[in-house]
Protein backbone atom coordinates (compact mmCIF):
# COMPACT_ATOMS: atom_id res chain seq x y z
CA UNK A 1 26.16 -17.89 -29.78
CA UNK A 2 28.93 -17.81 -27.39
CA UNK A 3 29.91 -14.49 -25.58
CA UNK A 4 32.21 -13.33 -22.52
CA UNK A 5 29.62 -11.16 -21.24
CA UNK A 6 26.11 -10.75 -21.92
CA UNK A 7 24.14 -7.80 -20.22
CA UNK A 8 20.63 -8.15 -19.58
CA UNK A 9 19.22 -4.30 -20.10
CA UNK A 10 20.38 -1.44 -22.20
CA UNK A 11 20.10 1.29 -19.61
CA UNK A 12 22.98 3.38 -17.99
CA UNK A 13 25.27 0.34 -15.92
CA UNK A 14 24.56 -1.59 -19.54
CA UNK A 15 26.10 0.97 -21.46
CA UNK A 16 28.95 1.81 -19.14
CA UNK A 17 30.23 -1.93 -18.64
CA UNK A 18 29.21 -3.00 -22.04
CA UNK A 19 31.82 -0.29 -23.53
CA UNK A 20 34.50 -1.36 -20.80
CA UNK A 21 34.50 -4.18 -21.17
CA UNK A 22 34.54 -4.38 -24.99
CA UNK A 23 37.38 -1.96 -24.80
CA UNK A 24 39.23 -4.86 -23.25
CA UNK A 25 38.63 -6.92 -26.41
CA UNK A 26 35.98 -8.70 -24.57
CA UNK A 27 32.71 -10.42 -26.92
CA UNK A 28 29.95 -8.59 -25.66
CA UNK A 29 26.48 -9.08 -25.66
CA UNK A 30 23.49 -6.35 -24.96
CA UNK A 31 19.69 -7.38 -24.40
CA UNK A 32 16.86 -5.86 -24.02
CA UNK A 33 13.17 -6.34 -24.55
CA UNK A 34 12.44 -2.59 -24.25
CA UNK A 35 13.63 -0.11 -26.94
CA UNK A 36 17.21 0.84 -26.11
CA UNK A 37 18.09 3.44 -23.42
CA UNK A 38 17.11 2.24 -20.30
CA UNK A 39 14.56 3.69 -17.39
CA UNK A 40 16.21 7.21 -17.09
CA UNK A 41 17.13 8.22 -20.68
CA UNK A 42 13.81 7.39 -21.96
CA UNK A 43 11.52 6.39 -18.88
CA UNK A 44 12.56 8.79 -16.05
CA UNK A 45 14.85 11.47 -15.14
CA UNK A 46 15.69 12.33 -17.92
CA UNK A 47 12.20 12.94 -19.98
CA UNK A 48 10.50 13.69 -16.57
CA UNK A 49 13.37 16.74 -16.14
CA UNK A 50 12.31 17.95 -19.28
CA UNK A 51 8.43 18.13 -18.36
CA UNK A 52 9.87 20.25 -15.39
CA UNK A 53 11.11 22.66 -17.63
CA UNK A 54 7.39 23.87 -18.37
CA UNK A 55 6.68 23.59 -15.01
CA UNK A 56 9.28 26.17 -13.82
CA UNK A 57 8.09 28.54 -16.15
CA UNK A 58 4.77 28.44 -14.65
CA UNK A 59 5.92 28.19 -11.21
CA UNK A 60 8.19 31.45 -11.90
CA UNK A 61 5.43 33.62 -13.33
CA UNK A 62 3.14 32.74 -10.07
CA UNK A 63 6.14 33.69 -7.92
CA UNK A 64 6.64 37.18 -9.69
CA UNK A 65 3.30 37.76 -10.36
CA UNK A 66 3.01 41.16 -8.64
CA UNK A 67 6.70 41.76 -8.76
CA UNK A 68 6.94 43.52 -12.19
CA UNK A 69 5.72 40.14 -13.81
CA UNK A 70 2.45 40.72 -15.62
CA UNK A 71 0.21 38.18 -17.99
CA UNK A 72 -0.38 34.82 -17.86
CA UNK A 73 1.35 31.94 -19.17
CA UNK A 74 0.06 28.15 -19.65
CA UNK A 75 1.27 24.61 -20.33
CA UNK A 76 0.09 23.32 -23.18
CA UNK A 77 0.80 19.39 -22.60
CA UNK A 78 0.96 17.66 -25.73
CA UNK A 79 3.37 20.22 -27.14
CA UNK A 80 5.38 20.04 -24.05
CA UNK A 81 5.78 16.33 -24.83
CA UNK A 82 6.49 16.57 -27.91
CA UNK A 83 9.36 18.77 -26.96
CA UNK A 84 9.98 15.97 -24.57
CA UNK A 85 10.10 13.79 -27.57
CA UNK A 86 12.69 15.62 -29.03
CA UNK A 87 15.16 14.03 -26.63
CA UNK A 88 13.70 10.25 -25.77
CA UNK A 89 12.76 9.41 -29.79
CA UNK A 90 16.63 9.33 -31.04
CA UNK A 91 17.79 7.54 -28.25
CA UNK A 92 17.24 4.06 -28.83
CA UNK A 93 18.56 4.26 -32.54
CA UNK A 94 21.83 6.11 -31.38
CA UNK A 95 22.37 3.15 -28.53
CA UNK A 96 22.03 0.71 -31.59
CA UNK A 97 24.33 2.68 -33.43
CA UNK A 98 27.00 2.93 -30.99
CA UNK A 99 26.90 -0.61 -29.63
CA UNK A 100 27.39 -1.54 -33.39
CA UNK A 101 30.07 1.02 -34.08
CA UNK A 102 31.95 -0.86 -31.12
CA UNK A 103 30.51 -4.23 -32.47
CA UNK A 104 28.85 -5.11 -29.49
CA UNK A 105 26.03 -7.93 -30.33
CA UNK A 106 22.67 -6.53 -29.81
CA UNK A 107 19.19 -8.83 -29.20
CA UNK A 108 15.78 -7.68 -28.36
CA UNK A 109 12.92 -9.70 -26.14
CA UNK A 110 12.78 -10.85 -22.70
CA UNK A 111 15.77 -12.56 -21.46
CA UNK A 112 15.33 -15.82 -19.49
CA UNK A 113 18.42 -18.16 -18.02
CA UNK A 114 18.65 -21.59 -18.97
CA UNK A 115 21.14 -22.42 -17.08
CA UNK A 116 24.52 -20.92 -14.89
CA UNK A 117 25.97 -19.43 -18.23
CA UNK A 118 22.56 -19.95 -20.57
CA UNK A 119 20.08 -17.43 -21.81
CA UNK A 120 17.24 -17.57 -23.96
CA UNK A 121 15.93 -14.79 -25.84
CA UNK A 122 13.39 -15.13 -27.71
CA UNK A 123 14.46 -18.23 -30.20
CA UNK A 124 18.11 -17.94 -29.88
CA UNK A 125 20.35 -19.36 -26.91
CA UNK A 126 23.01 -17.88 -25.78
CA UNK A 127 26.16 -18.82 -23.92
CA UNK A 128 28.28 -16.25 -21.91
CA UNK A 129 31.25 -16.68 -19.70
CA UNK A 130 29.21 -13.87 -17.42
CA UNK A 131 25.88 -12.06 -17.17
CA UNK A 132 25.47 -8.89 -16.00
CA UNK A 133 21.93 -8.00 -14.66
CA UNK A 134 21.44 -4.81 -15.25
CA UNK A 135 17.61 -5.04 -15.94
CA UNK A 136 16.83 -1.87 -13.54
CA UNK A 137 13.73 -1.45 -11.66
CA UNK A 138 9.64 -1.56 -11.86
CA UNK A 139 7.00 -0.84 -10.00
CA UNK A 140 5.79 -2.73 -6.80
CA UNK A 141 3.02 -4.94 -6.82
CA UNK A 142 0.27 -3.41 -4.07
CA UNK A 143 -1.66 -6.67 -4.02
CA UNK A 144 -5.28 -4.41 -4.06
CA UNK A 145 -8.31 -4.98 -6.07
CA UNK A 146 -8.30 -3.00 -9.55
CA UNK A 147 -4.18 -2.66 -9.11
CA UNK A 148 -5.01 -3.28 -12.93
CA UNK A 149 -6.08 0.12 -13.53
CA UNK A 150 -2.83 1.96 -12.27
CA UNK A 151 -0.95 3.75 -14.75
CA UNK A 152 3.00 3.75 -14.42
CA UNK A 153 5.75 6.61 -14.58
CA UNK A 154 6.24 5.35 -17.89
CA UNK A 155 3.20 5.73 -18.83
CA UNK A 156 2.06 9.02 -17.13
CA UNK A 157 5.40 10.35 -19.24
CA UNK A 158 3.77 8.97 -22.91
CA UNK A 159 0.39 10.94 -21.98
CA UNK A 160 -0.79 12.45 -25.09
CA UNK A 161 -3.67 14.79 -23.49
CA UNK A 162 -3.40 15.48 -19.39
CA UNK A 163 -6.20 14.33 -17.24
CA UNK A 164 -8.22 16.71 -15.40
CA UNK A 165 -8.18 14.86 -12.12
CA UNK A 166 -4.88 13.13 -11.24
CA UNK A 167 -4.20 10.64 -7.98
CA UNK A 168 -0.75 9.28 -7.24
CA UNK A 169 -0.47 6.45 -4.56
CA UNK A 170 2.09 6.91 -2.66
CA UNK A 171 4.42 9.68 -1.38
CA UNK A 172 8.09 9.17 -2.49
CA UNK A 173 10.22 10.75 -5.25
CA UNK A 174 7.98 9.79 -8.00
CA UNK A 175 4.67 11.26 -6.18
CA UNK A 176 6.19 14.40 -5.30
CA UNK A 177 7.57 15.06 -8.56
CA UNK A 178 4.62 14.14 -11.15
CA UNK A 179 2.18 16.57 -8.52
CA UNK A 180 4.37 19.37 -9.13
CA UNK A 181 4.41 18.57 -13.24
CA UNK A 182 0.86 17.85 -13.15
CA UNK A 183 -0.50 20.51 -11.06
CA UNK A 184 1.42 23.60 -12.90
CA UNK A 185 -0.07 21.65 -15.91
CA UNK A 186 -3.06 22.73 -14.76
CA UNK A 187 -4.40 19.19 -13.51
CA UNK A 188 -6.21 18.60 -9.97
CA UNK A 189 -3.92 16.63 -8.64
CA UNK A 190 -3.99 14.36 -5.18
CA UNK A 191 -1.76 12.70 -3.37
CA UNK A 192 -2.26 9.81 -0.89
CA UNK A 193 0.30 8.91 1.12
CA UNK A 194 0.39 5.94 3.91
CA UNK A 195 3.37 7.14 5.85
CA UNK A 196 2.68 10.11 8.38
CA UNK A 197 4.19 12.44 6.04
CA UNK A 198 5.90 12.79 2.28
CA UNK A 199 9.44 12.42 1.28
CA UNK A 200 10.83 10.23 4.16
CA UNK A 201 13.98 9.87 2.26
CA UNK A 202 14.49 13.53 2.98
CA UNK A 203 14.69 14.99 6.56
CA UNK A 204 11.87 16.45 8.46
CA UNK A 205 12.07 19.78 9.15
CA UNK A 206 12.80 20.39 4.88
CA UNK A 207 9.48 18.42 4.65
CA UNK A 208 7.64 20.16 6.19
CA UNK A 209 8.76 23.36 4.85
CA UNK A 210 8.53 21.91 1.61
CA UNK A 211 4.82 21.10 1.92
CA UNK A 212 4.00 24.75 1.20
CA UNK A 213 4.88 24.73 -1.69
CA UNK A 214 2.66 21.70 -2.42
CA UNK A 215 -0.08 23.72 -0.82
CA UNK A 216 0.73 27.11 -3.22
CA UNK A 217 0.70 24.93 -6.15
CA UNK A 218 -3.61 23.66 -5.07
CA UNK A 219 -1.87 19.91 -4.75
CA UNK A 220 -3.65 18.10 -1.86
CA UNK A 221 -1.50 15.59 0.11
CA UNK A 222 -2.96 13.07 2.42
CA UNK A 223 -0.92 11.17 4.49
CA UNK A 224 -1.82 8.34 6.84
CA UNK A 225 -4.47 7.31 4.35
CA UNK A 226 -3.76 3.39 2.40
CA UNK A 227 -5.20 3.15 -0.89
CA UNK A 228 -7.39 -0.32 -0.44
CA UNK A 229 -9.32 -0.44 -3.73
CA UNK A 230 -9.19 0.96 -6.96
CA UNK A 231 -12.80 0.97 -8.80
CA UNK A 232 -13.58 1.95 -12.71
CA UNK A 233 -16.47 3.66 -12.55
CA UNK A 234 -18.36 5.56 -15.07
CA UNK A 235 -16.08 9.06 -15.97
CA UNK A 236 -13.26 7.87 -14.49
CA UNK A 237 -12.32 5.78 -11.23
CA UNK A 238 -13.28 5.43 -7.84
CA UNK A 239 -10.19 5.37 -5.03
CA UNK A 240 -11.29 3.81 -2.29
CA UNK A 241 -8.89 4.45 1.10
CA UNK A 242 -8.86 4.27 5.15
CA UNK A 243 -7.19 6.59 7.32
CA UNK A 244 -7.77 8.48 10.71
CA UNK A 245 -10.88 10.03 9.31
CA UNK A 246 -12.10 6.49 8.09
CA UNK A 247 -13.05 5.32 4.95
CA UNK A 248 -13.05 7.68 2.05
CA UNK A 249 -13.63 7.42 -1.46
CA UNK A 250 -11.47 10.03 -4.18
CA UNK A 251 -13.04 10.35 -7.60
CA UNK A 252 -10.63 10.85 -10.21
CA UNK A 253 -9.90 10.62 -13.89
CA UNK A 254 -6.03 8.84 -13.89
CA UNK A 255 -5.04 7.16 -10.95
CA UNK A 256 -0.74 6.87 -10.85
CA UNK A 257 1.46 4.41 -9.37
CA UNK A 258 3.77 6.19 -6.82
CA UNK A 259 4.66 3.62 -3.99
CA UNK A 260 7.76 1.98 -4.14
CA UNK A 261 9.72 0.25 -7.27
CA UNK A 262 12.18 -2.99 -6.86
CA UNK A 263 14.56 -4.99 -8.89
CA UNK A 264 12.78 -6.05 -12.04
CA UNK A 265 13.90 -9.85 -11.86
CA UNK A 266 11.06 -11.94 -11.51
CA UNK A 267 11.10 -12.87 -15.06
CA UNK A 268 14.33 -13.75 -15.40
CA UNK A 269 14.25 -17.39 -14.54
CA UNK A 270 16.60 -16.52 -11.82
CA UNK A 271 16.51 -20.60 -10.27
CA UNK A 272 17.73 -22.15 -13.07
CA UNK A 273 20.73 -19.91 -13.06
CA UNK A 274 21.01 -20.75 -9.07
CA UNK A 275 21.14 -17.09 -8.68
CA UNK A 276 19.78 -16.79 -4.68
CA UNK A 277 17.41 -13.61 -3.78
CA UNK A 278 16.21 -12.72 -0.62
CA UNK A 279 13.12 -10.98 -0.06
CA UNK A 280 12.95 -10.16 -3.94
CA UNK A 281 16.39 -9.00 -4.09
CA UNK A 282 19.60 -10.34 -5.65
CA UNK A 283 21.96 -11.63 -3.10
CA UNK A 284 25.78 -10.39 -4.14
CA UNK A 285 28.85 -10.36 -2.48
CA UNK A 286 30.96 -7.17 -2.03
CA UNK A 287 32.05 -7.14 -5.10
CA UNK A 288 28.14 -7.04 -6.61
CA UNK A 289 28.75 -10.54 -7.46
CA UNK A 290 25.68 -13.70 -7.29
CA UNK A 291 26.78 -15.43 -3.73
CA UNK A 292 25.20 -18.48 -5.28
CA UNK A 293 26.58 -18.04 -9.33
CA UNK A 294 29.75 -16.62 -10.00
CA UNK A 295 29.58 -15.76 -13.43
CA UNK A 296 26.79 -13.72 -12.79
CA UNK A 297 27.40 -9.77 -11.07
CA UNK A 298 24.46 -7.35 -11.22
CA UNK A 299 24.46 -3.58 -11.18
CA UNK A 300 21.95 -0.46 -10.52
CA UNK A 301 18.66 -0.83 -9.45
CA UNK A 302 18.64 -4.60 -10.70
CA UNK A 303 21.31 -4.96 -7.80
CA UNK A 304 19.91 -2.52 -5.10
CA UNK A 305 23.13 -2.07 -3.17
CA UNK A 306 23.46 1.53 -3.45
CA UNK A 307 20.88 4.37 -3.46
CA UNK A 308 18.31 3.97 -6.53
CA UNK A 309 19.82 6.56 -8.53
CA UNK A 310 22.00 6.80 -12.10
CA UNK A 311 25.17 7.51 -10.90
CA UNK A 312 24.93 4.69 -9.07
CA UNK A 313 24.36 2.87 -11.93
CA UNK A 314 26.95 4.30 -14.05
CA UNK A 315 29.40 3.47 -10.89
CA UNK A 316 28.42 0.11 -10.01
CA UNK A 317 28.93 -1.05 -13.72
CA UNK A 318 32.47 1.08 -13.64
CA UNK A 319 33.09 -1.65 -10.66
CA UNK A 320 31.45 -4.76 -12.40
CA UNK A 321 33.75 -4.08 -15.13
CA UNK A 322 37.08 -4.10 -13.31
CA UNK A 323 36.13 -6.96 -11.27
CA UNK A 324 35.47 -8.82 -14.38
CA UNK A 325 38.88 -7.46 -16.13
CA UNK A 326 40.87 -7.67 -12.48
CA UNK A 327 39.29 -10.91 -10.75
CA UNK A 328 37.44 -9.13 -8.17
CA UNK A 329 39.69 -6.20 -7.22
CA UNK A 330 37.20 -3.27 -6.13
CA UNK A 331 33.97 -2.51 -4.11
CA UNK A 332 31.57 0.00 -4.77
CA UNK A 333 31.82 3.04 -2.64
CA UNK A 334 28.74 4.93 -2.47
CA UNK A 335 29.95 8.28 0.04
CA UNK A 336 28.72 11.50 -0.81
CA UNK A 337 26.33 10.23 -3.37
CA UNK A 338 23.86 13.35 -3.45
CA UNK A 339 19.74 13.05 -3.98
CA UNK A 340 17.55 15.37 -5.73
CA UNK A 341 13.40 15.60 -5.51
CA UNK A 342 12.89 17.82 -8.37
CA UNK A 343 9.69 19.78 -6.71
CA UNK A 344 9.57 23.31 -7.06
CA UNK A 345 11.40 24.15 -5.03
CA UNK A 346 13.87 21.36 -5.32
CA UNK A 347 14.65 19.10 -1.93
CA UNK A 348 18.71 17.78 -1.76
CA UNK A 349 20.31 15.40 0.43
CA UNK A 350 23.62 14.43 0.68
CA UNK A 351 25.21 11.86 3.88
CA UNK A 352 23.67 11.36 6.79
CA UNK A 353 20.54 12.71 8.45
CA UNK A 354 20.39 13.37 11.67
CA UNK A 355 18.81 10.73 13.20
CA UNK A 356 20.88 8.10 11.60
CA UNK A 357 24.49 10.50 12.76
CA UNK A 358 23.46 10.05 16.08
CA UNK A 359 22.62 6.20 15.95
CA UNK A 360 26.14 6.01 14.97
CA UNK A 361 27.39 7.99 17.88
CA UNK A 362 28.69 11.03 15.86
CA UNK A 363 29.36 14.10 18.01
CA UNK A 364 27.48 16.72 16.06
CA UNK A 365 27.50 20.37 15.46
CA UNK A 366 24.07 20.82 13.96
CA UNK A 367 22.84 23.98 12.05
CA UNK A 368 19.10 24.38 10.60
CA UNK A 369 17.40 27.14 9.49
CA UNK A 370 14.38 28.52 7.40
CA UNK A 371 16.00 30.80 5.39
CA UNK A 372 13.13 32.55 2.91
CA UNK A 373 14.33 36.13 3.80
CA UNK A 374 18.13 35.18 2.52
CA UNK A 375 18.35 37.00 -1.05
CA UNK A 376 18.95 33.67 -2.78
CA UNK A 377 15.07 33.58 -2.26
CA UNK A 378 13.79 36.94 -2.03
CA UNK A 379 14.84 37.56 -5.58
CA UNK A 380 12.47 35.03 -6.86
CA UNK A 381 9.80 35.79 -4.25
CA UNK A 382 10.27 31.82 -3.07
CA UNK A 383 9.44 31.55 -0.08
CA UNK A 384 10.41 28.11 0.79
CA UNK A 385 14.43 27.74 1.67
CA UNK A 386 16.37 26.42 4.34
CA UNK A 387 18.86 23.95 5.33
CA UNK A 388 20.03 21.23 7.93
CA UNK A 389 24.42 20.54 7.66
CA UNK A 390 25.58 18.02 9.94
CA UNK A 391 29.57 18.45 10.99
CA UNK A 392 31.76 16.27 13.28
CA UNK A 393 32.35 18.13 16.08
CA UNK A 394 36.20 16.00 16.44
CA UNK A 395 37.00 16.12 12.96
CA UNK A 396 34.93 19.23 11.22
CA UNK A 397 34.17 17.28 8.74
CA UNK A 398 30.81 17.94 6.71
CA UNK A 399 28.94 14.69 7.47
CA UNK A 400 25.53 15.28 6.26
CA UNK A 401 23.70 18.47 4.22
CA UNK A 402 20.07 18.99 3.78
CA UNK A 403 18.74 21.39 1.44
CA UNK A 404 15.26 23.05 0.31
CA UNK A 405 14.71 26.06 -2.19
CA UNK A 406 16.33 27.56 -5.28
CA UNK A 407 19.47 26.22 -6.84
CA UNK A 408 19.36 23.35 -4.17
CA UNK A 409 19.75 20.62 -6.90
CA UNK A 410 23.02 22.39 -7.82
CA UNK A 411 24.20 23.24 -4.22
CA UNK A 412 24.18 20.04 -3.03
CA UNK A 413 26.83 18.88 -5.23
CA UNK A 414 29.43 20.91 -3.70
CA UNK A 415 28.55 19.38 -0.33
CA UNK A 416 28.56 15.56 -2.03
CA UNK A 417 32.08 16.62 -3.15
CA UNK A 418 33.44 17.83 0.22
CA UNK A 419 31.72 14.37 2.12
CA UNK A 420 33.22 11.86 -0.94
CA UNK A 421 36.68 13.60 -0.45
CA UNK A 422 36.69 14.37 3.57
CA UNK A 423 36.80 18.09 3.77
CA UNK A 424 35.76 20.24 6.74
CA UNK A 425 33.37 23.11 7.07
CA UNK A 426 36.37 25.33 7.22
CA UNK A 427 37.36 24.30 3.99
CA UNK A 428 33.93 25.38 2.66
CA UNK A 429 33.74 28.04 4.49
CA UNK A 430 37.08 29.94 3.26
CA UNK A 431 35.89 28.51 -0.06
CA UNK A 432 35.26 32.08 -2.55
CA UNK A 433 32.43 31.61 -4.47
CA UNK A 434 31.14 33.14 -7.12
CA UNK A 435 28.48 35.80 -5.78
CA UNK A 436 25.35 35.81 -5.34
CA UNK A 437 24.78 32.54 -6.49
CA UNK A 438 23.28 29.71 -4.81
CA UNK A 439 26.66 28.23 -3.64
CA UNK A 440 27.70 31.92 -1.64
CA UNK A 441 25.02 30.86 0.75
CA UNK A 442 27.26 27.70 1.85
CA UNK A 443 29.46 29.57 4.19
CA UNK A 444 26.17 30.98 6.21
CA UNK A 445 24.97 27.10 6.27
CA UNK A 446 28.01 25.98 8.49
C-alpha cells in the first residue's frame, strides 16, 4: 500500500498532523501497536488528572478539618478507576471512528522500516512518500538487577486494588505526582530520589516549600539515595539502595518506575531507514526533520526538541504538517510553554529560572516570596504558597514565573501568555482581574 504520509503512533502530534494533512487531500496512514489514543489520553495526564480528582477531595477535608469541616472521607480505589475508566475506555474506538470518518488508513502492530520510505507492520508493507514518528516516549532502562519487577505509569494507572506499601524510583514529575495519588489513597508510599532533592525541573526555593506538603501527606522522600537492586522476596519486594547513610534495604509491596522516560525508538529499525540518533535520540534539523532521511520528520516526545509535554506535541505536529504542505517553511517555537506538577499543592513554571537568566546575562529584577498568609491560601487553610517572577530590568518584560499553592496550575497560564507574546509586568500589573481569585494575586507577584 502506497501512502503520502504514514504516522507511526496514534497519540496527540498523530492526530493533529494526521487530520492536517488529510485536509490537504493528502493519503494518510495511522499506526499503532497500542490501542488508539496515545500516552496522555489513555496512559498519562489525562487518566492520572482524573485519579487527582479523589485526591483533592481528601486533601481538602484534611486542610479544613477543624475549620467547620467535620467527618471523614476515603478513597475507595477501584471505584475511583473505574470512574477513571469512564474517560480512557471510549477513546480508542472514537480515534478509529474519526480517522475513518476522514478516511485516514488505520493499522495496528509494531511498526518497523524497511527501508527510506518502507514500513512493515505486521504482514503488510507499506510505502509512504513520508513518515512521521510520532511514537512518544517510555520508560528508561536503569540497567539494575530485578529492573524486571518495576511496574510502569501505565501500569500503576490500570491497578485494580492499591498496594499497601508503594516505592517510586526516582524524583521527577511522575514520582511526585503518583505519591500524592497514592498516599491520599491511603497507601504508604516512598520515594527515593538520587538527585539532592525532588523536582529539579522546578526551582528551588518552591521545592523546598513544596516538600511540606509531601511531609503533611506521611509521604517519605529520600534523596541522595540510588536504587541498586530490586529483590522479590516473600510478601512483596526488597529495594536495595546506597546513600550518605549507606546501604539500606526498603520493604515494599509495588515498587514504580519514576526516573526518567526517552524517545520510544529502539524498535523501529531506525538503520535501515538511515535515520541517525545520537545518544538515543533522533537527530532533526530545524524544521524537526531526519538530518540523515528526508522523508522522515518526527514530533513530541518521539522527537525531544521541546519540553516533554502535550502541547508540545500538538504544536510540533501543527509544524510537521506545514513543512510537509509548504516545503519546510516554519520552526517550532517553544516560548512561554508553561509546566505543571500536579501535587497538592500544584508546582508551575513558565520561562526561565533563575539560574539559567543569569547564565544568559539577563539584568534581573527578582521577586520571591512564601506567601501562606495571602487569602488565596488562608481560605483553604494551605499552607504552602509562594512564588519566584523573573523581569528584565531593560525591557520589563516577564521573563520567567515560578509558582507553588492553590490555583497555580491555572495562574501560570496567564504568565505563559504574557512571556509567548512579550508583555511587561506593567501590563500585568494594570491587568483587572477578577477578585479574589487566584490570578488577583499576580499584581502582588511583580
Amino acid at each position: 500500500m502506497e501512502h503520502d504520509l504514514a504516522i507511526i503512533g496514534t497519540g496527540t502530534a498523530a492526530m493533529v498532523a494526521a487530520m492536517r494533512v488529510r485536509s490537504a487531500g493528502w493519503n494518510v496512514a495511522v499506526i499503532d501497536e497500542k490501542p488508539f489514543g496515545g500516552t496522555c489520553a489513555l496512559r498519562g495526564c489525562d487518566p492520572k488528572k482524573m485519579l487527582i480528582a479523589g485526591a483533592e477531595v481528601i486533601d481538602g477535608a484534611r486542610r479544613m478539618n477543624g475549620h467547620g469541616v467535620t467527618g471523614s472521607v476515603g478513597i475507595d480505589w477501584p471505584r475511583l478507576m473505574s470512574f477513571k475508566r469512564t474517560f480512557t475506555d471510549p477513546v480508542p474506538t472514537k480515534n478509529e471512528r474519526r480517522y475513518a470518518d476522514k478516511g485516514i488508513a488505520t493499522y495496528k502492530g509494531l511498526a518497523s522500516f524497511t527501508g527510506p520510505n518502507g514500513l512493515q507492520v505486521g504482514g503488510a508493507e507499506l510505502k509512504s512518500r513520508h513518515i512521521l514518528i510520532a511514537s512518544g516516549a517510555e520508560p528508561m532502562r536503569l540497567g539494575i538487577p530485578g529492573e524486571e519487577h518495576l511496574l510502569t505509569n501505565e501500569d500503576f494507572l490500570a491497578l485494580e486494588t492499591l498496594p499497601r506499601r508503594i516505592v517510586l524510583v526516582g524524583g521527577g514529575y511522575i514520582a511526585a505526582e503518583f505519591s500524592h495519588i497514592a498516599a491520599r489513597a491511603g497507601a504508604q508510599v516512598t520515594v527515593l530520589q538520587r538527585g539532592q532533592r525532588m523536582l529539579p525541573q522546578f526551582e528551588p526555593e518552591l521545592v523546598v516549600w513544596l516538600m511540606d506538603a509531601f511531609a503533611a501527606a506521611g509521604i517519605e522522600v529520600r534523596t541522595a539515595t540510588t536504587v541498586t537492586a530490586i529483590e522479590k522476596v516473600e510478601g512483596g519486594f526488597a529495594v536495595h539502595t546506597t546513600g550518605s547513610g549507606g546501604s539500606i534495604v526498603v520493604e515494599t509491596d509495588a515498587v514504580i518506575h519514576a526516573a526518567g522516560r526517552v524517545p520510544a525508538i529502539g524498535r523501529l529499525n531506525l538503520e535501515a531507514a538511515n535515520v541517525a540518533t545520537e545518544r538515543g535520540r533522533l537527530k532533526l534539523n530545524e524544521h524537526l526533520q531526519s538530518v540523515s532521511n528526508p522523508a522522515v520528520y518526527a514530533a513530541g516526545d518521539a522527537a525531544q526538541l521541546g519540553p516533554p509535554l502535550t502541547p508540545v506535541s500538538s504544536h510540533d505536529a501543527k509544524v510537521v504538517a506545514a513543512n510537509l504542505i509548504e516545503r519546510n517553511s516554519h520552526t517550532p517555537d517553544y516560548r512561554g510553554v508553561p509546566s505543571v506538577a500536579f501535587t497538592l499543592p500544584p508546582i508551575a513554571s513558565v520561562g526561565l529560572g533563575e539560574a539559567e537568566a543569569k547564565a544568559a546575562g539577563l539584568n534581573l529584577a527578582v521577586k520571591c516570596e512564601r506567601t501562606s498568609d495571602w487569602f488565596s491560601a488562608r481560605r483553604q487553610a494551605e499552607k504552602v504558597y509562594g512564588y519566584k517572577t523573573l523581569v528584565d530590568d531593560g525591557t520589563g518584560r516577564i521573563v520567567g514565573a515560578h509558582l507553588v499553592g492553590p490555583h497555580a496550575d491555572e495562574v501560570i497560564n496567564i504568565f505563559g501568555l504574557a512571556i509567548r507574546h512579550g508583555l511587561t509586568a506593567e501590563d500585568l500589573r494594570s491587568t483587572m482581574f477578577a477578585y479574589p481569585t487566584g490570578a488577583s494575586d499576580i499584581g502582588y507577584m511583580l
